[in-house]
PDB file of N, CA and C in Angstrom:
ATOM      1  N   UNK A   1       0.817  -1.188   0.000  1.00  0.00           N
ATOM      2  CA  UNK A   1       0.000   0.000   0.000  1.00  0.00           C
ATOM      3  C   UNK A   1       0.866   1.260   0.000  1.00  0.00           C
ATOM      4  N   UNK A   2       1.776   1.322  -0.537  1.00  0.00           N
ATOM      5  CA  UNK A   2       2.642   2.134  -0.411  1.00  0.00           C
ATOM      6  C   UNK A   2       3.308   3.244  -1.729  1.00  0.00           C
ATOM      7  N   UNK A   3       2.240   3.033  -2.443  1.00  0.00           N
ATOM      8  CA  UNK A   3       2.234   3.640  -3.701  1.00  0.00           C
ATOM      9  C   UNK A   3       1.279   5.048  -3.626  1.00  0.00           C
ATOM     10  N   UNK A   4       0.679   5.185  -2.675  1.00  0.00           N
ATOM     11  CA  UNK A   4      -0.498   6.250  -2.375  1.00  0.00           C
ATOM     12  C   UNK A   4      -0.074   6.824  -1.219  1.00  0.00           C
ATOM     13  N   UNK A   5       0.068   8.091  -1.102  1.00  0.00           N
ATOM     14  CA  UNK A   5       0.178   9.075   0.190  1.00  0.00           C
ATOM     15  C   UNK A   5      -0.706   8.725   0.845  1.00  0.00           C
ATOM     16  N   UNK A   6      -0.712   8.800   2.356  1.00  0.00           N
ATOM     17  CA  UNK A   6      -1.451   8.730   3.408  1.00  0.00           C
ATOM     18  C   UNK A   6      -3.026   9.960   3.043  1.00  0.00           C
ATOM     19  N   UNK A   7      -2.685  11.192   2.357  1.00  0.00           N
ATOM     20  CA  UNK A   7      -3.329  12.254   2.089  1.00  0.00           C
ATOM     21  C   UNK A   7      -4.323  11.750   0.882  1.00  0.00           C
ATOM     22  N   UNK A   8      -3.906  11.010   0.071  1.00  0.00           N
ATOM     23  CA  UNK A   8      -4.443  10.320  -1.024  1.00  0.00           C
ATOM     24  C   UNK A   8      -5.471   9.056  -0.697  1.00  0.00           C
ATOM     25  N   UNK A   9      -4.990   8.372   0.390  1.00  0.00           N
ATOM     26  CA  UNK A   9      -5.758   7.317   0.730  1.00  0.00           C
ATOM     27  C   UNK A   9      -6.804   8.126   1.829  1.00  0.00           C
ATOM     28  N   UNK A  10      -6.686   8.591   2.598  1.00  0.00           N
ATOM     29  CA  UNK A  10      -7.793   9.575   2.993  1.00  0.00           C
ATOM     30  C   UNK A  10      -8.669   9.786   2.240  1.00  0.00           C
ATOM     31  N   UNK A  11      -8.075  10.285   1.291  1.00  0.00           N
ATOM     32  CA  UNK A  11      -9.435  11.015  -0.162  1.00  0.00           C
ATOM     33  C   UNK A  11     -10.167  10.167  -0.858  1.00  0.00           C
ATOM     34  N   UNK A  12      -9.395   8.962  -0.899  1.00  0.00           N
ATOM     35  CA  UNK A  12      -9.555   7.885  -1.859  1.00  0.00           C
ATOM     36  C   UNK A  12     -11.155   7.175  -0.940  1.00  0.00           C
ATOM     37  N   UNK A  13     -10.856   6.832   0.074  1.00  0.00           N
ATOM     38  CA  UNK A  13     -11.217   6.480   1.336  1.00  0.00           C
ATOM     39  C   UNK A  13     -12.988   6.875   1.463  1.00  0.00           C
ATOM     40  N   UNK A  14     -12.231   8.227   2.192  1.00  0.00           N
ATOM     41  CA  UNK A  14     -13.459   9.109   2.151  1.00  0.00           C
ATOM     42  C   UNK A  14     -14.476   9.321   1.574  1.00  0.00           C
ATOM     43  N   UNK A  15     -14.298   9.256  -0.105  1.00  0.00           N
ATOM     44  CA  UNK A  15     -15.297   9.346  -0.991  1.00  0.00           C
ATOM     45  C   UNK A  15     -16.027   8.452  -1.059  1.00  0.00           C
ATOM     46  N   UNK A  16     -15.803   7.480  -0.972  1.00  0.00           N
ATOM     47  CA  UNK A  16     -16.380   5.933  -1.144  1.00  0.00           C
ATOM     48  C   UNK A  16     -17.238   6.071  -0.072  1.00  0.00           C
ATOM     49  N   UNK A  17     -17.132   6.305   1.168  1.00  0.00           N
ATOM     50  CA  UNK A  17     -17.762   6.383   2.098  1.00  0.00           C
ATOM     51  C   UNK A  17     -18.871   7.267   2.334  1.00  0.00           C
ATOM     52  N   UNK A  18     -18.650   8.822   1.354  1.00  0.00           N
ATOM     53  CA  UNK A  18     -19.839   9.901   0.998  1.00  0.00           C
ATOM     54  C   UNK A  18     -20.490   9.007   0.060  1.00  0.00           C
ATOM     55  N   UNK A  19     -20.133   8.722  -0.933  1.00  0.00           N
ATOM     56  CA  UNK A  19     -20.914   8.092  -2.023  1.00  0.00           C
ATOM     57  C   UNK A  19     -22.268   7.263  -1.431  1.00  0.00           C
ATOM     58  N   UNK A  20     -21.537   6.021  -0.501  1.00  0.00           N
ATOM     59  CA  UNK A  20     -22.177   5.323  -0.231  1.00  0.00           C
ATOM     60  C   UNK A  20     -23.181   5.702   0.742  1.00  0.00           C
ATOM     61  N   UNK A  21     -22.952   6.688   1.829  1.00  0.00           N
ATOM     62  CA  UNK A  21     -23.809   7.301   2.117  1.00  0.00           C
ATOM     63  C   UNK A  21     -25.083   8.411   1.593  1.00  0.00           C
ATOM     64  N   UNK A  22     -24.265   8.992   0.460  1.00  0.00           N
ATOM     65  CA  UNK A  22     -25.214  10.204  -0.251  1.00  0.00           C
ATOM     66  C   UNK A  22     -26.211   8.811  -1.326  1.00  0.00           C
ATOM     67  N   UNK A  23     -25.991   7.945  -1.360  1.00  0.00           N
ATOM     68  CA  UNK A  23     -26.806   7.046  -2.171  1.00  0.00           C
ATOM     69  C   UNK A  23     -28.107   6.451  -0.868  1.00  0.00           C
ATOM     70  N   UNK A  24     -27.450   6.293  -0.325  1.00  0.00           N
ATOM     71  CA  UNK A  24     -28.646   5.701   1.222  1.00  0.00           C
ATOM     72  C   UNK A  24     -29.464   7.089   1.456  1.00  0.00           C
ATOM     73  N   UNK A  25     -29.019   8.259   1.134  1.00  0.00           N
ATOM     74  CA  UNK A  25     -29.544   9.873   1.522  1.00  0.00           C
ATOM     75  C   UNK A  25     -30.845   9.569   0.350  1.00  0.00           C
ATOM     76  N   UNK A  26     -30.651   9.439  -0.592  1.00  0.00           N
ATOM     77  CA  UNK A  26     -31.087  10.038  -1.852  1.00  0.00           C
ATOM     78  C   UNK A  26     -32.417   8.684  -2.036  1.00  0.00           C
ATOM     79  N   UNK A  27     -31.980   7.263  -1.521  1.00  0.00           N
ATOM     80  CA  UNK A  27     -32.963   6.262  -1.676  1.00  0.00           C
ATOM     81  C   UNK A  27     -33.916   6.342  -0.192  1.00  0.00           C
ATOM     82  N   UNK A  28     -33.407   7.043   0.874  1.00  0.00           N
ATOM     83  CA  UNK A  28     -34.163   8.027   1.598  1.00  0.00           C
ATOM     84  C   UNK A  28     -35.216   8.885   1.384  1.00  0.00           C
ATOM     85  N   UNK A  29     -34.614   9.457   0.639  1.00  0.00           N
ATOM     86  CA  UNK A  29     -35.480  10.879  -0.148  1.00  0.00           C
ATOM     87  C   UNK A  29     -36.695  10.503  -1.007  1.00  0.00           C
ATOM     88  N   UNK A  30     -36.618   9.368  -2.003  1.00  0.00           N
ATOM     89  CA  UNK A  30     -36.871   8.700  -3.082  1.00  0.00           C
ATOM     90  C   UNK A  30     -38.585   8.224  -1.995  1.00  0.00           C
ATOM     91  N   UNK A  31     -38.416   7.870  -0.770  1.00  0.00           N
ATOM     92  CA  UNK A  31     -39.582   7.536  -0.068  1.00  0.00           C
ATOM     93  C   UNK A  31     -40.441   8.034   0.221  1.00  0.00           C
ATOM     94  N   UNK A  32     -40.367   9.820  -0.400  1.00  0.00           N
ATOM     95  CA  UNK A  32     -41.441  10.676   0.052  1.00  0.00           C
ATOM     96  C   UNK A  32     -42.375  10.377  -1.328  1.00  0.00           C
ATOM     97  N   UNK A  33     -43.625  11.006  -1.290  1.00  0.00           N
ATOM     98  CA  UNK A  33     -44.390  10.820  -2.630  1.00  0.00           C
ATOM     99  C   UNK A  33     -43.606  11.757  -3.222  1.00  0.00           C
ATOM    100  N   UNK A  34     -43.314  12.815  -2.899  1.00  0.00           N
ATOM    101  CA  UNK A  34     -42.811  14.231  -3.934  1.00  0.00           C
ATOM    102  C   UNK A  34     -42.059  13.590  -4.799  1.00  0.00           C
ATOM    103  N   UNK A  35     -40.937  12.734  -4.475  1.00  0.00           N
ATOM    104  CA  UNK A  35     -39.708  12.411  -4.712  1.00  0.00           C
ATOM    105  C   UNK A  35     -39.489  11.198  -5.458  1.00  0.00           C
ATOM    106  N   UNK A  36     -40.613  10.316  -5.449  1.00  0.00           N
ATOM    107  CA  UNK A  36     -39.987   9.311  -5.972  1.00  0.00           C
ATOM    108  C   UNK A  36     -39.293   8.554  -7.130  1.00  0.00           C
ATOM    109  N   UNK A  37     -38.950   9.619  -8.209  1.00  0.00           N
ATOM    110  CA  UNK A  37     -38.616   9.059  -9.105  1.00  0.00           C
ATOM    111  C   UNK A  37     -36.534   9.295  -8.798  1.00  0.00           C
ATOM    112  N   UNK A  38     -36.656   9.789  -7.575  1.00  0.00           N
ATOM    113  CA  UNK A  38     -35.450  10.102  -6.956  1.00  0.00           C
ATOM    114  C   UNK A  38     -34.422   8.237  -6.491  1.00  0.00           C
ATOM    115  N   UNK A  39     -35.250   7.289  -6.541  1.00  0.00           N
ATOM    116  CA  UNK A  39     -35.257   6.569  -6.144  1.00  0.00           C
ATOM    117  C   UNK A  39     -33.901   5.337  -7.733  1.00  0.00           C
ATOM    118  N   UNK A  40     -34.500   6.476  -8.966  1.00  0.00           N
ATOM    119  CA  UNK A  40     -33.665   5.657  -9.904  1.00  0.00           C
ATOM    120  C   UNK A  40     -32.024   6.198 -10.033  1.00  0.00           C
ATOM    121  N   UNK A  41     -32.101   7.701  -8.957  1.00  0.00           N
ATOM    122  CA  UNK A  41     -30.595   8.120  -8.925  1.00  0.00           C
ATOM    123  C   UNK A  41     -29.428   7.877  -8.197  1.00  0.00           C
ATOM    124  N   UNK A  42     -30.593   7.164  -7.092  1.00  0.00           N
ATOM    125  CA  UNK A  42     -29.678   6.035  -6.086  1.00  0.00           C
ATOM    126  C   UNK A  42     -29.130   4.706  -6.571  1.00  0.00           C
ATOM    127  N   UNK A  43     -29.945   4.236  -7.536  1.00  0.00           N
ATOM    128  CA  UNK A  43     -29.597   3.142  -8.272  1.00  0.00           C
ATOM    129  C   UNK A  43     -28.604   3.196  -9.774  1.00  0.00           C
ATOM    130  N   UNK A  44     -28.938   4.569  -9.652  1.00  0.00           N
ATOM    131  CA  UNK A  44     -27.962   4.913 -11.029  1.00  0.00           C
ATOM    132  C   UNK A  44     -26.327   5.170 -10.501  1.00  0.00           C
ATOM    133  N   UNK A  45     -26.478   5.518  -8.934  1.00  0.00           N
ATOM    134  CA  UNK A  45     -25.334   5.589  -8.442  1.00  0.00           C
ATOM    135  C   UNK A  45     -24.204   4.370  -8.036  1.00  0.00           C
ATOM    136  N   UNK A  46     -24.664   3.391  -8.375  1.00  0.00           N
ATOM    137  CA  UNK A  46     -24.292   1.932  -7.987  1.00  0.00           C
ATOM    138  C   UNK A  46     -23.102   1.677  -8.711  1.00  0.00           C
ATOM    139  N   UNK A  47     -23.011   1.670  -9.983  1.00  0.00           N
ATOM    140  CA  UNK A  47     -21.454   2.099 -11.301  1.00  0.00           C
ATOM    141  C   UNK A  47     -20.418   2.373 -10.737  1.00  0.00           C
ATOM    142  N   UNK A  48     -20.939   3.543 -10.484  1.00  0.00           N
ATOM    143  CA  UNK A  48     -19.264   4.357  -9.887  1.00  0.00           C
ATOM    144  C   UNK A  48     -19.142   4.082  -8.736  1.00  0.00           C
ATOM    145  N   UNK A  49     -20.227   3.996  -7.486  1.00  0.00           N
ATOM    146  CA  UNK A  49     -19.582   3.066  -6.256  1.00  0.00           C
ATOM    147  C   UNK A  49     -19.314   1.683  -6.950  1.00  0.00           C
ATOM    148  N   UNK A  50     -19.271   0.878  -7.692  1.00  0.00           N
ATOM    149  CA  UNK A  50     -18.447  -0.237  -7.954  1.00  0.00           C
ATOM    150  C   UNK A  50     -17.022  -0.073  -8.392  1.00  0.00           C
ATOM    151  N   UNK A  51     -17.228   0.815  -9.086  1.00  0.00           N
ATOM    152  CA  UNK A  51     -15.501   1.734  -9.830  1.00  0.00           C
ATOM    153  C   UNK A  51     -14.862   2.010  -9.150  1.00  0.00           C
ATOM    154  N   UNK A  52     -15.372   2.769  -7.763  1.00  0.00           N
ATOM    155  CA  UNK A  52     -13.943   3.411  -7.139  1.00  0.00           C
ATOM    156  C   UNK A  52     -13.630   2.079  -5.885  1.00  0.00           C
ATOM    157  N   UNK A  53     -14.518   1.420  -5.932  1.00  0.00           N
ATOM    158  CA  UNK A  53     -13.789   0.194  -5.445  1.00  0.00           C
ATOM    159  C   UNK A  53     -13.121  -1.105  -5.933  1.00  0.00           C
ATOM    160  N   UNK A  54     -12.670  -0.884  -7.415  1.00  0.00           N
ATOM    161  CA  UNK A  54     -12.230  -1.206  -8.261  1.00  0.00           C
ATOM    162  C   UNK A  54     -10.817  -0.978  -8.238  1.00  0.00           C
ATOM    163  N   UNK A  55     -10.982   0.659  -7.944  1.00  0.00           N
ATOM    164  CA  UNK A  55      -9.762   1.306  -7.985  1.00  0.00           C
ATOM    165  C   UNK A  55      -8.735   0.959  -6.883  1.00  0.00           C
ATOM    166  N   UNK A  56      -9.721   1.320  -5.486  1.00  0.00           N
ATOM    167  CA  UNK A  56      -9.123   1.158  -4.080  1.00  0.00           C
ATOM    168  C   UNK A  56      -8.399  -0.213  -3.829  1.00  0.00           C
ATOM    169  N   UNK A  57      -8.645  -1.083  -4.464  1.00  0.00           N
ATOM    170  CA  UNK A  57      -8.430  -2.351  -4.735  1.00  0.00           C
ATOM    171  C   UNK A  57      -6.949  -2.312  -5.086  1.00  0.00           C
ATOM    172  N   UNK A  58      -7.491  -2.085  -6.407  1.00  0.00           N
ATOM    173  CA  UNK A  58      -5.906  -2.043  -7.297  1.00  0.00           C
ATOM    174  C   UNK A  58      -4.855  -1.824  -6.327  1.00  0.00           C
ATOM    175  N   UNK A  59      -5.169  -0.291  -5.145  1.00  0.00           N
ATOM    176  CA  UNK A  59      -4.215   0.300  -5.091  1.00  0.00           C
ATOM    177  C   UNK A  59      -3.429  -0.569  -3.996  1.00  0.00           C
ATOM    178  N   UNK A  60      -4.866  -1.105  -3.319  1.00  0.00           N
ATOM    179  CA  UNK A  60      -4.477  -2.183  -2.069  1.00  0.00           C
ATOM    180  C   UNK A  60      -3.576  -3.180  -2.044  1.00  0.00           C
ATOM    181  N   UNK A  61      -3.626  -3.356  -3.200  1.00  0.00           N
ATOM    182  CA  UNK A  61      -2.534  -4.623  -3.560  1.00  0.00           C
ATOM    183  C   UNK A  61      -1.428  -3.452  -4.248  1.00  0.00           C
ATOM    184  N   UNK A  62      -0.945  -2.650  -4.359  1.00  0.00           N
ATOM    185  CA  UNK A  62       0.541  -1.996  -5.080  1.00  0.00           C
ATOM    186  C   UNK A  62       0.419  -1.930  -6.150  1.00  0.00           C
ATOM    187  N   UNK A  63      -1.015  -1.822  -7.504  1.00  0.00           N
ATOM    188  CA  UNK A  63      -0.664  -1.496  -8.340  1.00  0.00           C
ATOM    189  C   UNK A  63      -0.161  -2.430  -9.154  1.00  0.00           C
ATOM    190  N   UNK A  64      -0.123  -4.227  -8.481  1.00  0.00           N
ATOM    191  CA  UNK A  64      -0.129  -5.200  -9.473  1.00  0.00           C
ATOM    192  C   UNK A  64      -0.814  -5.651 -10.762  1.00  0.00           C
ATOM    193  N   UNK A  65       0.547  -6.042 -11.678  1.00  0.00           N
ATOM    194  CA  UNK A  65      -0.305  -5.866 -13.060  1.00  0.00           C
ATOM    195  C   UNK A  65      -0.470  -6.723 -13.526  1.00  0.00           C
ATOM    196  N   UNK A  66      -1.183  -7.710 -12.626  1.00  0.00           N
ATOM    197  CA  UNK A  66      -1.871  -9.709 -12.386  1.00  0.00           C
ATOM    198  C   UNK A  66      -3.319  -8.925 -12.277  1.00  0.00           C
ATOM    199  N   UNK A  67      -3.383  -7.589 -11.680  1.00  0.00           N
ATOM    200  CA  UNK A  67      -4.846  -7.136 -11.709  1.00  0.00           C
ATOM    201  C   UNK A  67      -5.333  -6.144 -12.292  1.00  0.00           C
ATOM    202  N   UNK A  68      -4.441  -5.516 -13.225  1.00  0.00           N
ATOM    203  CA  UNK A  68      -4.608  -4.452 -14.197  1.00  0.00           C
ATOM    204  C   UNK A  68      -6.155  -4.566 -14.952  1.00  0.00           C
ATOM    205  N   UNK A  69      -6.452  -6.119 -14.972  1.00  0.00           N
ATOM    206  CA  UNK A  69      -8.156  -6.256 -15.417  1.00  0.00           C
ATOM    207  C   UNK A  69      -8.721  -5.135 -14.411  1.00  0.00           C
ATOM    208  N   UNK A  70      -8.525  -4.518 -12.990  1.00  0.00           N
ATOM    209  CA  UNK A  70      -9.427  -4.221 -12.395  1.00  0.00           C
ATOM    210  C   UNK A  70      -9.475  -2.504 -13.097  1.00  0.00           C
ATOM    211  N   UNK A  71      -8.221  -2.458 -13.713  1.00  0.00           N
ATOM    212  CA  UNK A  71      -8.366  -0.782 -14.148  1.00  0.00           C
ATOM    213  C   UNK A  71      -9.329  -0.732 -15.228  1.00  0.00           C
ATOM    214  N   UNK A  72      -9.198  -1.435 -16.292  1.00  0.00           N
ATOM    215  CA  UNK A  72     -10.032  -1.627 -17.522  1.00  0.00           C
ATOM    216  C   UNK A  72     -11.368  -1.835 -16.659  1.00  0.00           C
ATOM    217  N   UNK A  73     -11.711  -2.249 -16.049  1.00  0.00           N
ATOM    218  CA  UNK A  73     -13.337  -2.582 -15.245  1.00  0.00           C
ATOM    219  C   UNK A  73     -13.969  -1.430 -14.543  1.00  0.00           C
ATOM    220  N   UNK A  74     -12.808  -0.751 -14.158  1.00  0.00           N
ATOM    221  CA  UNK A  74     -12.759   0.767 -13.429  1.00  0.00           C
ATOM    222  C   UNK A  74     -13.508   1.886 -14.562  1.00  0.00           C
ATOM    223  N   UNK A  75     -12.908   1.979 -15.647  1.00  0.00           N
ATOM    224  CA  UNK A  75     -12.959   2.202 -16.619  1.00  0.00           C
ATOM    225  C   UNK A  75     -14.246   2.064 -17.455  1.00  0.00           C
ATOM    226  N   UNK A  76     -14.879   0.882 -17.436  1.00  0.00           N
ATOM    227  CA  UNK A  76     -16.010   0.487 -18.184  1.00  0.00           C
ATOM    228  C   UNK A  76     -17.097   1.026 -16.899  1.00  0.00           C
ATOM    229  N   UNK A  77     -17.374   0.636 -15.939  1.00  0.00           N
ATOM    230  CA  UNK A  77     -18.262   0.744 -14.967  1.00  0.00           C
ATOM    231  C   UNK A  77     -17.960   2.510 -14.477  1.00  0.00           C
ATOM    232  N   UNK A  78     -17.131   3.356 -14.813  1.00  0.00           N
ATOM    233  CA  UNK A  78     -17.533   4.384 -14.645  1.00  0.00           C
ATOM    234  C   UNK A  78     -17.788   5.012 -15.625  1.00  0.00           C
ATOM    235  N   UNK A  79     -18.013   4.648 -17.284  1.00  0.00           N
ATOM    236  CA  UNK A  79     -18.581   4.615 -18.597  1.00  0.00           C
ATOM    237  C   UNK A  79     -20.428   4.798 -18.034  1.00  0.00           C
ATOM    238  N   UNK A  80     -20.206   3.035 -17.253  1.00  0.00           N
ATOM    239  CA  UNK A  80     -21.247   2.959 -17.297  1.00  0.00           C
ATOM    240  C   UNK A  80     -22.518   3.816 -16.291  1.00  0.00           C
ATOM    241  N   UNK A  81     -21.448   4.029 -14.853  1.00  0.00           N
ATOM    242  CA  UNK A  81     -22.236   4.392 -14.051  1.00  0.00           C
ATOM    243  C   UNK A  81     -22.970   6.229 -14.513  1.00  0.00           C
ATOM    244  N   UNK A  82     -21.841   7.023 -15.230  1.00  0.00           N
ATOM    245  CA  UNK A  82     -22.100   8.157 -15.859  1.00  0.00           C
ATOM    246  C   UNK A  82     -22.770   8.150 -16.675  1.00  0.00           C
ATOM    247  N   UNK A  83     -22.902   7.167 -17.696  1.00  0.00           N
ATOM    248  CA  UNK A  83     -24.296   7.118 -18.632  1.00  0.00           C
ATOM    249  C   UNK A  83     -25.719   6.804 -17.420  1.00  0.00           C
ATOM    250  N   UNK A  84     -25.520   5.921 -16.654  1.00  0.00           N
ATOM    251  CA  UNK A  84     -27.018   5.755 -15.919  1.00  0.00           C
ATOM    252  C   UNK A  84     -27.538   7.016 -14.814  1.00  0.00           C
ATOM    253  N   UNK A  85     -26.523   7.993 -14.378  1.00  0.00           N
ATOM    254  CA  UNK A  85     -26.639   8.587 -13.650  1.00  0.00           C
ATOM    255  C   UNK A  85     -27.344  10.068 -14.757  1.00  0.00           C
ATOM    256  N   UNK A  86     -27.119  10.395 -16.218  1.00  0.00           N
ATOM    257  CA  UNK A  86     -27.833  11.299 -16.814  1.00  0.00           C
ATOM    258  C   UNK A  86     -28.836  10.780 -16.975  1.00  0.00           C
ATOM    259  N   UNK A  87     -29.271   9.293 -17.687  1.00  0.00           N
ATOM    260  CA  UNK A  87     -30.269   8.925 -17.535  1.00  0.00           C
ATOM    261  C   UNK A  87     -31.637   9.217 -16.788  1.00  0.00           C
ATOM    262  N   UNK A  88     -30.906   9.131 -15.467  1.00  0.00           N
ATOM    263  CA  UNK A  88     -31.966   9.054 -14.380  1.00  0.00           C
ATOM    264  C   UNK A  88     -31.971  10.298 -13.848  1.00  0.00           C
ATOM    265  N   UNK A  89     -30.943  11.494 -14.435  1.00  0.00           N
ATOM    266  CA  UNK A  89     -31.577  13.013 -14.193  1.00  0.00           C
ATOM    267  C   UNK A  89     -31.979  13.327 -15.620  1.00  0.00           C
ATOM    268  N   UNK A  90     -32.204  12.913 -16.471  1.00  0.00           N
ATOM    269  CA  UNK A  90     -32.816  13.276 -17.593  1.00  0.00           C
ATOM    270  C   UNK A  90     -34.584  12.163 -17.285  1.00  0.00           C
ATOM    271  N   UNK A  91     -34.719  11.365 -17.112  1.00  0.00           N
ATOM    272  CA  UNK A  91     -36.014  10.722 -16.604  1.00  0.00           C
ATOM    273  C   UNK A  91     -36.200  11.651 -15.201  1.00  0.00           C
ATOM    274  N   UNK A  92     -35.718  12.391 -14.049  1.00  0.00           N
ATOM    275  CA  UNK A  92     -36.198  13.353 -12.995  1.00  0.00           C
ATOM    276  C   UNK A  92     -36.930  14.612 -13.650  1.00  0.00           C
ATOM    277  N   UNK A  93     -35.479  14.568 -14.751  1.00  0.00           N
ATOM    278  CA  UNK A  93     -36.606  15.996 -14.692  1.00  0.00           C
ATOM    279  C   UNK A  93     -37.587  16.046 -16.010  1.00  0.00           C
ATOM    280  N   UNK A  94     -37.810  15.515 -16.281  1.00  0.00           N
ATOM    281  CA  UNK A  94     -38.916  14.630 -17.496  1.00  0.00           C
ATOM    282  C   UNK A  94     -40.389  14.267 -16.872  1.00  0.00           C
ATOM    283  N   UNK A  95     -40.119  14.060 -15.345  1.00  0.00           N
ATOM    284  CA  UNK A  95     -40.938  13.498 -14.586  1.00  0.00           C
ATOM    285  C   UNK A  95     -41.704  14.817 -13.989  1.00  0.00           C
ATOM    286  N   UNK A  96     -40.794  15.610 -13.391  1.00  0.00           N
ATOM    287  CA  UNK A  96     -40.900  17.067 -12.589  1.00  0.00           C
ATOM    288  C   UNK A  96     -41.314  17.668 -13.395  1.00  0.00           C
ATOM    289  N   UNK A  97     -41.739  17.869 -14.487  1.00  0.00           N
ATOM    290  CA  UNK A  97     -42.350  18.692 -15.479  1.00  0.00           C
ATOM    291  C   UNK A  97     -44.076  18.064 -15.479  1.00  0.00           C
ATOM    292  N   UNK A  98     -44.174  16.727 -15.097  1.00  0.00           N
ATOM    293  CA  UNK A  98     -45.526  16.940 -15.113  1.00  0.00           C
ATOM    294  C   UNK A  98     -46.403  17.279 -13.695  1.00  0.00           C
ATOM    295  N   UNK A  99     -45.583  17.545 -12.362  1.00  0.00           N
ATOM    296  CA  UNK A  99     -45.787  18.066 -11.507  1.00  0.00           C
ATOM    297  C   UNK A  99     -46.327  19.655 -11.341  1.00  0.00           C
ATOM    298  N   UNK A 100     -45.476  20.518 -12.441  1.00  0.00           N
ATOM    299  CA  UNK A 100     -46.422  21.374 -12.617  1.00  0.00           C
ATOM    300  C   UNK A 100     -47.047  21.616 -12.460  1.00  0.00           C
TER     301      UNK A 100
END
């Protein structure tokens, strides 16, 4: 683990941990009637919390390149998680327009 600053693994760390919380916030939120189509942005958020633990991985082990598959996967799943996450603010506010 010694390829990442202590300052870096903090950050690295940390985020994963907002993520995963601001996704439990948001499938929270998703439970009011107002809200519920809020419920597909928590699920759209699932990608990139798989990605950056993809990453954290990698780094856990030093950056071995027996697991370099995990960067390419990093890679595709935050492709993917960024396409599902417009998705599901392009279906919010598609939705919020007939609230009007």
């Amino acid at each position: 683990m010694h390829e990442l600053s202590l300052g870096t693994w903090l950050i690295h760390i940390s985020s994963v941990i907002e993520w995963i919380y601001a996704i439990f916030i948001i499938n929270k939120i998703s439970n009011s009637e107002k809200y519920k189509t809020f419920y597909w942005l928590s699920l759209a958020m699932i990608p990139n919390l798989i990605s950056a633990m993809c990453a954290i991985t990698w780094h856990i082990y030093d950056n071995q390149e027996a697991l370099y598959g995990l960067v390419t996967l990093q890679g595709i799943l935050t492709f993917i998680g960024n396409s599902t996450l417009a998705m599901a603010t392009i279906y919010i506010y598609k939705t919020s327009l007939t609230y009007e």
